[in-house]
Protein backbone atom coordinates (compact mmCIF):
# COMPACT_ATOMS: atom_id res chain seq x y z
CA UNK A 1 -30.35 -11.69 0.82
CA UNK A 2 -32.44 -9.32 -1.37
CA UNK A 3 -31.38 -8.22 -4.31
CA UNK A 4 -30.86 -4.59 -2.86
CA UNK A 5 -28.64 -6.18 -0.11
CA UNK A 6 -26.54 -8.02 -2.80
CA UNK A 7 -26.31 -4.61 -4.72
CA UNK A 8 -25.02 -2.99 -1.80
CA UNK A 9 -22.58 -6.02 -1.22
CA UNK A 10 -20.85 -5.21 -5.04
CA UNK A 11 -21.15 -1.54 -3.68
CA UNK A 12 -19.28 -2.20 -0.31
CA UNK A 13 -16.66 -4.33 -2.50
CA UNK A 14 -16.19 -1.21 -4.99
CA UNK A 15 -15.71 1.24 -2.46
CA UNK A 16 -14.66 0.30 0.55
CA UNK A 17 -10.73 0.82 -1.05
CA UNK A 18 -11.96 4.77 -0.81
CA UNK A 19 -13.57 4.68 2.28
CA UNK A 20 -10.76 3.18 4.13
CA UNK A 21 -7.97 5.32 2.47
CA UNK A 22 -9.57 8.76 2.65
CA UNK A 23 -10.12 7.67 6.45
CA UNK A 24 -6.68 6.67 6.97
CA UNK A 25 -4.77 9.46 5.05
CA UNK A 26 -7.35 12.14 7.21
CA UNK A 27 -5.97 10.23 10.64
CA UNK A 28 -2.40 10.22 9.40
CA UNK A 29 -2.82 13.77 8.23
CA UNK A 30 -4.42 15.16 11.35
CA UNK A 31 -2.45 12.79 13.82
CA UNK A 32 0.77 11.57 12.22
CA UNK A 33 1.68 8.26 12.67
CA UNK A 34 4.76 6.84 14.74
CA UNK A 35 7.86 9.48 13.62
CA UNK A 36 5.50 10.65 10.90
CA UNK A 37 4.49 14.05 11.97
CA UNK A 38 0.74 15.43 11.70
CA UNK A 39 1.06 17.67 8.37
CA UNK A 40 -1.46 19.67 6.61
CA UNK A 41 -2.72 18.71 3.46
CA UNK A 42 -0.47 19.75 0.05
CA UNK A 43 2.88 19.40 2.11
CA UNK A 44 5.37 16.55 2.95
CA UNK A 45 5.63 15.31 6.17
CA UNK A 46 8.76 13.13 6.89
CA UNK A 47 9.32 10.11 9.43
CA UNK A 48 12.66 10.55 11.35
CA UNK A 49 13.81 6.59 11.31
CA UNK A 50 12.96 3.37 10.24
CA UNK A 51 9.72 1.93 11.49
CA UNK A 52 9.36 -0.07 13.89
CA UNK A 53 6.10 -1.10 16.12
CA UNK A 54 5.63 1.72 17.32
CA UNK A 55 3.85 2.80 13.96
CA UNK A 56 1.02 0.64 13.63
CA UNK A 57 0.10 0.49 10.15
CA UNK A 58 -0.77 -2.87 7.47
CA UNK A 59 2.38 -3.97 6.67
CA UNK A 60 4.52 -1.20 7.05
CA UNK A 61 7.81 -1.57 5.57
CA UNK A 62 11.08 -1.39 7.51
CA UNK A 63 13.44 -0.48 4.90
CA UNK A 64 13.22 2.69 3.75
CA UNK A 65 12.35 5.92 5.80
CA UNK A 66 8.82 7.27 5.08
CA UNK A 67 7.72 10.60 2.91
CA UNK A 68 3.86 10.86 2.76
CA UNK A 69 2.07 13.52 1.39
CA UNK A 70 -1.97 13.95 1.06
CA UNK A 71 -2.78 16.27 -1.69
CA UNK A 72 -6.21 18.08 -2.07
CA UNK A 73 -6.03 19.65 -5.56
CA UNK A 74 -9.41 21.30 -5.13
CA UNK A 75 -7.67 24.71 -5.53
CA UNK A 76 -5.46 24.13 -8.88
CA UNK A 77 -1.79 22.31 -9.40
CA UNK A 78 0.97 21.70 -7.35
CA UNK A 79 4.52 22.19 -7.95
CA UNK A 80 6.82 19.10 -6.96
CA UNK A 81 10.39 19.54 -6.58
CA UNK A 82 12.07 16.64 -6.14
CA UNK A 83 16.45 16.62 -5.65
CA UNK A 84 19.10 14.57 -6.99
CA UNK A 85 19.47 11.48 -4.38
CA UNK A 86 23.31 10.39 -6.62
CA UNK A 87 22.32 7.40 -7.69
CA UNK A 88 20.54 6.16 -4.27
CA UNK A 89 17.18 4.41 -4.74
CA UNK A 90 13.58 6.44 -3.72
CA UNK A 91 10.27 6.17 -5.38
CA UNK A 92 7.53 8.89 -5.00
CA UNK A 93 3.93 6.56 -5.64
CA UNK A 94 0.97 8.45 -6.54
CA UNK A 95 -1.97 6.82 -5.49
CA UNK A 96 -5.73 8.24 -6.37
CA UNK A 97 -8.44 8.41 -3.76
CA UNK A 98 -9.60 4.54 -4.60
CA UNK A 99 -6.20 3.40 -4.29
CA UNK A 100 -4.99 3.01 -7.75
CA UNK A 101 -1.34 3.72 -8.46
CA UNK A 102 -1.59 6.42 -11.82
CA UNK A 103 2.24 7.50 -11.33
CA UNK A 104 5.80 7.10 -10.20
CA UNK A 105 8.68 9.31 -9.65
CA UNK A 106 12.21 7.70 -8.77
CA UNK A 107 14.99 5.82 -9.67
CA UNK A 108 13.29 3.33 -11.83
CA UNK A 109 10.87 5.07 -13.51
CA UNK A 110 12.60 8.75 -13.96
CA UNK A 111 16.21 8.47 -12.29
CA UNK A 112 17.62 9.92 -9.85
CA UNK A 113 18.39 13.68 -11.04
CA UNK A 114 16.83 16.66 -9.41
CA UNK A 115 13.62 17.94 -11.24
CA UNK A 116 10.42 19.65 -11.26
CA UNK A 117 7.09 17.87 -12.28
CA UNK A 118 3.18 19.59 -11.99
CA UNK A 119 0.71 17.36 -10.80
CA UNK A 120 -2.78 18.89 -11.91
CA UNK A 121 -6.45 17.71 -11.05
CA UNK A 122 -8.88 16.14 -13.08
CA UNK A 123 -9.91 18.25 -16.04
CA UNK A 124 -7.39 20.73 -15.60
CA UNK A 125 -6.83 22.36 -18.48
CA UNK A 126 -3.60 25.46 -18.39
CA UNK A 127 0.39 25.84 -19.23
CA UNK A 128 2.60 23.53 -17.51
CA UNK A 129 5.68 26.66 -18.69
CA UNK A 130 7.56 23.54 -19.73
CA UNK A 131 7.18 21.23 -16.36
CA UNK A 132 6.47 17.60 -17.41
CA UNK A 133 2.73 16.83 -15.97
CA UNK A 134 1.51 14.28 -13.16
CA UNK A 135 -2.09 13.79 -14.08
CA UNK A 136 -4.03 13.27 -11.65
CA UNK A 137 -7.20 11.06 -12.06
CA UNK A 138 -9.47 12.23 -8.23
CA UNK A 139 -9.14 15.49 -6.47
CA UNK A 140 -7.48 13.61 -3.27
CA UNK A 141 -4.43 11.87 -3.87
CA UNK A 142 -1.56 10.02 -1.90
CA UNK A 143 2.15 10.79 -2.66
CA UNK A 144 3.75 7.56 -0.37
CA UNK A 145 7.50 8.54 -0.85
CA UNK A 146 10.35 5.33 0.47
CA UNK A 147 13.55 6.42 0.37
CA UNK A 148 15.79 3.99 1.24
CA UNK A 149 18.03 3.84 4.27
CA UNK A 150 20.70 1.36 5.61
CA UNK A 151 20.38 1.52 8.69
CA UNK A 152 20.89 4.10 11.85
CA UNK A 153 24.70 4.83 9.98
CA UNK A 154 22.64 5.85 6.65
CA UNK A 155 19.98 8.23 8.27
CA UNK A 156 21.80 11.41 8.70
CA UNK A 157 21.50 11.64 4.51
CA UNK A 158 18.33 10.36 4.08
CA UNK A 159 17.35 13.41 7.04
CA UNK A 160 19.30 15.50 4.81
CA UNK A 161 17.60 14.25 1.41
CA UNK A 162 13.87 15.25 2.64
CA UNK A 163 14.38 18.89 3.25
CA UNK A 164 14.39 18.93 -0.54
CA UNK A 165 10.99 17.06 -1.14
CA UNK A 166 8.93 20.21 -1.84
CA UNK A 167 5.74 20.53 -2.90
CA UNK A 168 4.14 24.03 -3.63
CA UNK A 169 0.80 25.70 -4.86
CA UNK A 170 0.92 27.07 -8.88
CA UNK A 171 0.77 30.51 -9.09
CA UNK A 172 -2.78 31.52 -9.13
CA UNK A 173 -4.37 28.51 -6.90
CA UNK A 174 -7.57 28.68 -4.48
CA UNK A 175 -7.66 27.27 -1.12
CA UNK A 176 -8.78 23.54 -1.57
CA UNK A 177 -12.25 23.06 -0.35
CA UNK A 178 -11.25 20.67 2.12
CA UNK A 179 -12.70 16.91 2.26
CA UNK A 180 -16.63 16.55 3.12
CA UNK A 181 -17.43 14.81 6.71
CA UNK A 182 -20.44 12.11 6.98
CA UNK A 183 -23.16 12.36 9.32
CA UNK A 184 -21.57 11.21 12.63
CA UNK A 185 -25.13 11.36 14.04
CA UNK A 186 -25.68 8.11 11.93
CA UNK A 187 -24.99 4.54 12.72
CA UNK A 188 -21.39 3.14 11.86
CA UNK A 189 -22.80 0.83 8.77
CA UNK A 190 -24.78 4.04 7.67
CA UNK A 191 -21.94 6.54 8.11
CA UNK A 192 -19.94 4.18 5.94
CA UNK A 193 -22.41 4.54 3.06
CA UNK A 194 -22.60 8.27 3.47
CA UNK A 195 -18.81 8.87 3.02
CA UNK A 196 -18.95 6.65 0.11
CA UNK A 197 -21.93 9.02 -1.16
CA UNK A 198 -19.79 12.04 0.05
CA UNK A 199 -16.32 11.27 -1.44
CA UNK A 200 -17.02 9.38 -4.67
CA UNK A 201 -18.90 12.66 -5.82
CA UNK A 202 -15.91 14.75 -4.86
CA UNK A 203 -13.24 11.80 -6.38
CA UNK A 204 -15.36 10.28 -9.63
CA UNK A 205 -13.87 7.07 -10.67
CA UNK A 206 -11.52 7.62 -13.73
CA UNK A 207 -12.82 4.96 -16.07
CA UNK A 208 -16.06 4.95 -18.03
CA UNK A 209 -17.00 1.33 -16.65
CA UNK A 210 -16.26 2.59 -13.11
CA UNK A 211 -18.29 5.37 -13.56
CA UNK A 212 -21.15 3.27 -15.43
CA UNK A 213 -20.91 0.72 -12.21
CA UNK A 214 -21.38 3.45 -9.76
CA UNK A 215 -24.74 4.84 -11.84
CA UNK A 216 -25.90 1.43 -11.28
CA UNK A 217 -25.90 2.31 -7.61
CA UNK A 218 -28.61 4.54 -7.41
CA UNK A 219 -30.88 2.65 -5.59
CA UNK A 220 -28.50 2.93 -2.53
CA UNK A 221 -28.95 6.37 -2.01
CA UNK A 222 -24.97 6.76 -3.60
CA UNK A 223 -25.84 8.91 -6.11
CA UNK A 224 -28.16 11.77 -4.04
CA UNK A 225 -26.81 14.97 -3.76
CA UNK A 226 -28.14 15.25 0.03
CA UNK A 227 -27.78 12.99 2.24
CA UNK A 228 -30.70 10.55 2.42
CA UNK A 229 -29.86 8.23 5.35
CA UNK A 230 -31.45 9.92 8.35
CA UNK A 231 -34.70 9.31 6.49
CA UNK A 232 -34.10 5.78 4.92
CA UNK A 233 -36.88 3.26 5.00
CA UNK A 234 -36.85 0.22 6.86
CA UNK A 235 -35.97 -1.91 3.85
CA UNK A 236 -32.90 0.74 2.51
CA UNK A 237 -31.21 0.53 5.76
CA UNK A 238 -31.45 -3.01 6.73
CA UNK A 239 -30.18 -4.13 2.95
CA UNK A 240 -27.50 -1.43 3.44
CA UNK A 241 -26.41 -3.03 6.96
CA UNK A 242 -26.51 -7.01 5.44
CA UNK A 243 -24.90 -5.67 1.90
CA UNK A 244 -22.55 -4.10 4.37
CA UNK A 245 -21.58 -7.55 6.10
CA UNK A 246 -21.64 -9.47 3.34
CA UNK A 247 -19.04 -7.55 1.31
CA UNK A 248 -17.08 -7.06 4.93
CA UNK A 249 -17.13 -11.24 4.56
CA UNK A 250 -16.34 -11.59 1.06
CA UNK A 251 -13.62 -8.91 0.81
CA UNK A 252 -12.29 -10.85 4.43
CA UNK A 253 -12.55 -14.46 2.72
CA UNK A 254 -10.79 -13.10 -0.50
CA UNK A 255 -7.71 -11.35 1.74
CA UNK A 256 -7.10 -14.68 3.95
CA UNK A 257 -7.92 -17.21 1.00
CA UNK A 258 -4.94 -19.68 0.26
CA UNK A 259 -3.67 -18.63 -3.44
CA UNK A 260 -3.86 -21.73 -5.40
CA UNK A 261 -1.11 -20.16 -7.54
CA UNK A 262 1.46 -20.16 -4.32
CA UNK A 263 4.56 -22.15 -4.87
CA UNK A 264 6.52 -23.34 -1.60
CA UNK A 265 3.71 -21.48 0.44
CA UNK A 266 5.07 -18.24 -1.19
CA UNK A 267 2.05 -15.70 -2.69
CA UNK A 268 3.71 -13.54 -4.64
CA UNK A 269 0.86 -11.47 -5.64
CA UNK A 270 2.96 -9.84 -8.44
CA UNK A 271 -0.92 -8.48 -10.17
CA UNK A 272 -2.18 -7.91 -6.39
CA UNK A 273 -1.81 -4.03 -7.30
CA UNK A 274 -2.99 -3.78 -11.42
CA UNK A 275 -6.50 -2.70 -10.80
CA UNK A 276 -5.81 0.34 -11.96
CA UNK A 277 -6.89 0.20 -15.91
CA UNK A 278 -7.79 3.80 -16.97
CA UNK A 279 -5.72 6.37 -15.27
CA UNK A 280 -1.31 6.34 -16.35
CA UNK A 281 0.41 9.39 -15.76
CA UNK A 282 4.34 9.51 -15.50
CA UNK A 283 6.26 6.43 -14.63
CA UNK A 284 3.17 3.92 -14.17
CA UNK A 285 3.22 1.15 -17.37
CA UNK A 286 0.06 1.40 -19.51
CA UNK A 287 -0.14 -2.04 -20.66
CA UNK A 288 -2.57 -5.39 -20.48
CA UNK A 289 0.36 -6.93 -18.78
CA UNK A 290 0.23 -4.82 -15.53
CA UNK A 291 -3.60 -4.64 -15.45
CA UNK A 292 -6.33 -7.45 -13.94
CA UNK A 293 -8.50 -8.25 -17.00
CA UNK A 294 -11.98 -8.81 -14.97
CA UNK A 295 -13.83 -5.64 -14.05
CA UNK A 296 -15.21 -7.02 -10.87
CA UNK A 297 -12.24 -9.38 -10.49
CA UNK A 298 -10.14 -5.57 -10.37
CA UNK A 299 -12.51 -4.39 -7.21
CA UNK A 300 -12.43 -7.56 -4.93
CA UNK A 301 -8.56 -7.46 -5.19
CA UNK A 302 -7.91 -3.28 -4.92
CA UNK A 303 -10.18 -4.04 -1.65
CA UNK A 304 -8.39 -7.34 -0.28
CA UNK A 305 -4.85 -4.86 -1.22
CA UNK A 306 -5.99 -2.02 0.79
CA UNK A 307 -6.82 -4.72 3.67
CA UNK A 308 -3.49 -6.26 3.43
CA UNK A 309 -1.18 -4.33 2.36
CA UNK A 310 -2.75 -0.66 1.36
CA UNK A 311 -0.50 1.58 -0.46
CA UNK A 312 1.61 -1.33 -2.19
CA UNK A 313 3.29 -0.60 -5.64
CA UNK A 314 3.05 -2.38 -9.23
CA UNK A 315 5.37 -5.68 -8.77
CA UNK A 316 7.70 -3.58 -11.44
CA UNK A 317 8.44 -1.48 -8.89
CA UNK A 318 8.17 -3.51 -5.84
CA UNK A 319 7.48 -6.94 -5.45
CA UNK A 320 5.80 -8.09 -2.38
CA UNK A 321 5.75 -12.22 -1.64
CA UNK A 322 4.18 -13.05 1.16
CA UNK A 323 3.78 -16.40 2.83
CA UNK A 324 1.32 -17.97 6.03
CA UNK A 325 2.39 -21.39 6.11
CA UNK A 326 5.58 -23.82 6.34
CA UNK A 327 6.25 -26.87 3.73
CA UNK A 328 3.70 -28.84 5.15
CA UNK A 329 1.34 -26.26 4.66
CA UNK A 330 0.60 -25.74 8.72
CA UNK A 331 0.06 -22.32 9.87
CA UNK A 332 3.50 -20.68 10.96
CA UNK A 333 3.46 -19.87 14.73
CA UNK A 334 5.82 -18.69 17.34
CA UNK A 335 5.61 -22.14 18.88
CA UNK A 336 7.33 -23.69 16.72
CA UNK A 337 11.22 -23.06 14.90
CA UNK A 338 12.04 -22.39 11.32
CA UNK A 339 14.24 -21.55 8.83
CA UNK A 340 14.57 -20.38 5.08
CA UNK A 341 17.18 -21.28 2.80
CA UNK A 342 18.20 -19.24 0.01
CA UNK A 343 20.65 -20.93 -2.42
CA UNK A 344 19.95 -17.98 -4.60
CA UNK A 345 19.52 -15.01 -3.58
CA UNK A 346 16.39 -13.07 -4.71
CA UNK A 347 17.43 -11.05 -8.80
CA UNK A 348 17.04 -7.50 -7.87
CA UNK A 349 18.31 -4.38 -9.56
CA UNK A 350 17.95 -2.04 -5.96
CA UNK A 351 17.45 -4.73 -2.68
CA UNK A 352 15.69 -6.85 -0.98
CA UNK A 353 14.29 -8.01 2.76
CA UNK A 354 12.32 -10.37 4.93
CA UNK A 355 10.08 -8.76 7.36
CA UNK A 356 7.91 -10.40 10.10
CA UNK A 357 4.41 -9.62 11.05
CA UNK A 358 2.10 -10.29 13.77
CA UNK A 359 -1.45 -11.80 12.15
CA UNK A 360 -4.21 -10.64 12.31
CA UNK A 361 -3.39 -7.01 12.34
CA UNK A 362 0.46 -7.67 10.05
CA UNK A 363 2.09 -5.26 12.61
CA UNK A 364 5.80 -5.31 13.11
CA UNK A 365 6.69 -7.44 16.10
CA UNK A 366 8.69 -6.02 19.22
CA UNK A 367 11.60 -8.26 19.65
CA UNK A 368 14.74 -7.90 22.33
CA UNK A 369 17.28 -7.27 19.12
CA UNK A 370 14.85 -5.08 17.60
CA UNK A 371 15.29 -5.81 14.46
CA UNK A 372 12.07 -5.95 12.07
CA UNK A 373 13.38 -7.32 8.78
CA UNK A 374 16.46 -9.13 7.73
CA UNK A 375 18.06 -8.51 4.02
CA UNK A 376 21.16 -8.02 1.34
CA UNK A 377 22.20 -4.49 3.59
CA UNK A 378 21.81 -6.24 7.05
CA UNK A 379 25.08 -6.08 8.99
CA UNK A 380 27.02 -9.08 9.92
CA UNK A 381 25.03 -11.85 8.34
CA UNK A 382 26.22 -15.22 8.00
CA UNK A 383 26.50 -16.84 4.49
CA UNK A 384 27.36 -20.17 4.20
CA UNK A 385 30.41 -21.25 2.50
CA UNK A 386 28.78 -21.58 -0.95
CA UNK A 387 27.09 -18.45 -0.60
CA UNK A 388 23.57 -19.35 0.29
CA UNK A 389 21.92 -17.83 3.14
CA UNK A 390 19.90 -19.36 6.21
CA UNK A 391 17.79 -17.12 8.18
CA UNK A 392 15.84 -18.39 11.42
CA UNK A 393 12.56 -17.86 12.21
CA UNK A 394 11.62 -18.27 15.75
CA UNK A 395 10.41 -16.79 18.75
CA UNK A 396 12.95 -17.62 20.93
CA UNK A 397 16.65 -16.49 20.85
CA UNK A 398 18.76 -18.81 18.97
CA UNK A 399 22.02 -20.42 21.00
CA UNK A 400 24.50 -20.05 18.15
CA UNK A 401 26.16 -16.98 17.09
CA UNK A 402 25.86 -18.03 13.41
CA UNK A 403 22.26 -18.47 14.12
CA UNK A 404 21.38 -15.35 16.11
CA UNK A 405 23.33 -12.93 13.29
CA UNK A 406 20.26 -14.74 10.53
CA UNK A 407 17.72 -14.31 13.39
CA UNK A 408 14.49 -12.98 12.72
CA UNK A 409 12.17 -12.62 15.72
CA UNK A 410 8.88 -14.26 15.69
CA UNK A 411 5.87 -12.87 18.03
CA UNK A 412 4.70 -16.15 20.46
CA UNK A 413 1.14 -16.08 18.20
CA UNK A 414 0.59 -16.74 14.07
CA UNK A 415 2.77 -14.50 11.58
CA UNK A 416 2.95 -14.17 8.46
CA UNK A 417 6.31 -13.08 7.12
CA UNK A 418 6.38 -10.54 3.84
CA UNK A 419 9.55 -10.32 1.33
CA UNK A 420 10.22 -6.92 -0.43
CA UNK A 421 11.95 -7.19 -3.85
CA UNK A 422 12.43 -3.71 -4.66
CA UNK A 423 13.75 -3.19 -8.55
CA UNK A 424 12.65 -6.98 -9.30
CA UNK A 425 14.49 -8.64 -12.35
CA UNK A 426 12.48 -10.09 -14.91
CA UNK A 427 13.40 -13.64 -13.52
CA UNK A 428 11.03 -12.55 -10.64
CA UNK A 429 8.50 -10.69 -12.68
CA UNK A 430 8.29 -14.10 -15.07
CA UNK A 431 8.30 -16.50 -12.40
CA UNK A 432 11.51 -18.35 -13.01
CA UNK A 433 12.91 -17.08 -9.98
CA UNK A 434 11.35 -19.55 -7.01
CA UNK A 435 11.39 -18.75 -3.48
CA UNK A 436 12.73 -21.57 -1.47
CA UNK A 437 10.28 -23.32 1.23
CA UNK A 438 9.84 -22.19 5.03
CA UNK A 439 11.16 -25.21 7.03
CA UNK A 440 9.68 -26.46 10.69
CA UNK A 441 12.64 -27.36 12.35
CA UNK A 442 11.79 -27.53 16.29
């Protein structure tokens, strides 16, 4: 390639993460997604149940019911009320227009009592009248709310828990100025590149390096205040469509790469989600620990995140293992039978689950028993007599009643099962908690 297609491969890499989310959050805004209704910017909408396939979204997680809110703080600060849940766990993620978490509201990181916050935009400057502040580092952000449900028996409280998610404008605010469309007269590799022109002037990176990086994107047009693609020369838009493919490949080859750090098959991506390193408001740890040391390093893995698994949380929070392949190290498929073994049962502090996913899209998969994930709350497991727990992996029902209460459906094609270990223990965070193996056993 040239060397202004390999620029515009680093540039693809670096913002793809915005141009994906700021196109999903505007499709989820305008058309909901599964139970989760269409809702204007600044407000909470609410899913109705547990997900299921129905709501086809990377990796969406089956345990908790849904609160997603896409905030435009164009037009000043928002008020967030948030109520007391007794005790029950929920987390409120903030996530920034490029994907970085910057804050967390919930049971681990502020309890469980009922209290007001003010999340402001970037800059702001004004009186809080006592309200702890939510900084926000990019005009757009993401509030992806899980509060946690057991089951069809549990959701009449979590309905009842929602009503009193409530976000509303500070006295005084404008009307946001709404988020800036691309040229849809353009081609689809040059409409990409305008909405990355378009949105990372209205959401500038929060760090000094990210900022520095994107000024050494000039020659790509990025940085012109109109847009300059109609009118591109020959050589601009054909090193803009092969930077385009390139980073499409390398951000692809990263996401689907074996992890040479995998034990038993097992990912466990516990610094998938620290590429965050300049932006902490409430709740999110500021510290070298929880943050990926490598500028560029940081923007291949916030892009291979939002392919995978966009919207995931810091492994303090959340920890998401994740695992393609049995103890051989063959492909796990829905022709074959497995199981998983757990002697010990995964150190959390809130709960944990299995969930299964179709590859290559990691969509829940419809099953006859639909059920989507297996865990600690699922009714009428079957643990062994020294307490460790089998579950079966297969696509086929299982004979045995033992065996069909630990079933988890499999599609007939490749999956790739995900754990969620939500309020990990530090025997998790540290690594001296090991997953067990997946087993091929027919």
């Amino acid at each position: 390639m040239t060397e202004l297609a390999d620029l515009a491969a680093d540039a693809y890499v670096f913002g793809y993460p915005l141009v994906y989310n700021l196109n999903a959050l505007q499709a989820i805004a305008h058309n909901g997604m599964g139970t989760l209704p269409a809702t204007a910017f600044n407000e909470f909408g609410f899913a109705q149940k547990l997900a299921t396939p129905d709501d086809p979204f990377v990796s969406v997680n089956n345990d908790t019911v849904y609160a997603l809110a896409q905030l435009d703080l164009s037009g000043g600060p928002l008020t967030l009320h948030v109520p007391d849940t007794g005790g029950a766990y929920y987390v409120l993620q903030f996530v920034d227009a490029w994907t970085n978490n910057f804050a967390y509201i919930g049971r681990r990181a502020t309890g469980t009592a009922e209290t007001e916050y003010l999340i402001t935009p970037p800059d702001w400057v004004g009186d809080s009248n006592g309200l702890p502040i939510i900084a926000a580092p990019t005009t757009i952000v993401s509030i992806v709310g899980r509060l946690a449900c057991d089951g069809i028996d549990d959701l009449a409280r979590v309905l009842s828990l929602q009503k009193r998610f409530i976000l509303t404008p500070a006295v005084g605010n404008a009307s946001p100025s709404g988020i800036p469309q691309a040229d849809a007269g353009l081609s689809k590799p040059l409409q990409f590149w305008d909405q990355l022109r378009l949105w990372s002037r209205l959401n500038a990176p929060a760090g000094d390096e990210d900022l520095a990086f994107l000024e050494t994107l000039e020659p790509l047009g990025l940085l012109d205040a109109t847009n300059p693609y109609p009118d591109a020369s020959a050589d601009l838009a054909n090193a803009l469509t092969a930077g385009l493919l390139a980073g499409q490949k390398r951000v692809e080859d990263a996401a689907t790469a074996k992890d040479s750090n995998a034990v038993n098959g097992w990912q466990m991506s516990l610094h998938l989600f620290d590429y965050n390193r300049d932006a902490f408001s409430i709740g999110a740890i500021d510290s070298d620990v929880w943050k990926i040391d490598d500028r560029d390093d940081a923007y291949l893995d916030r892009a291979v995140a939002a392919r995978n698994a966009l919207w995931g949380n810091h492994a303090y929070e959340a920890v998401y293992p994740q695992v393609y392949v049995d103890e051989n190290g063959d492909q796990l498929t829905g022709g074959r039978n497995y199981e998983i073994t757990f002697t010990e049962l995964p150190p959390v502090d809130a709960f944990w689950s299995l969930t299964m996913y179709s590859m290559p899209d990691y969509y829940l998969v419809e099953n006859p028993l639909d059920r989507y994930s297996i865990g600690d709350r699922t009714p009428g497991i079957h643990y062994a007599d020294d307490g460790s727990l089998t579950i079966y992996l297969q696509h086929s029902e299982p004979a045995e009643a033992d065996k069909k209460a630990n079933w988890l459906p499999a599609p007939s094609g490749d999956f790739r099962p995900m754990l969620r270990i939500y309020q990990p223990r530090e025997a998790v965070l540290d690594g001296t908690y090991v997953l067990p193996p997946i087993r091929r056993v027919g």
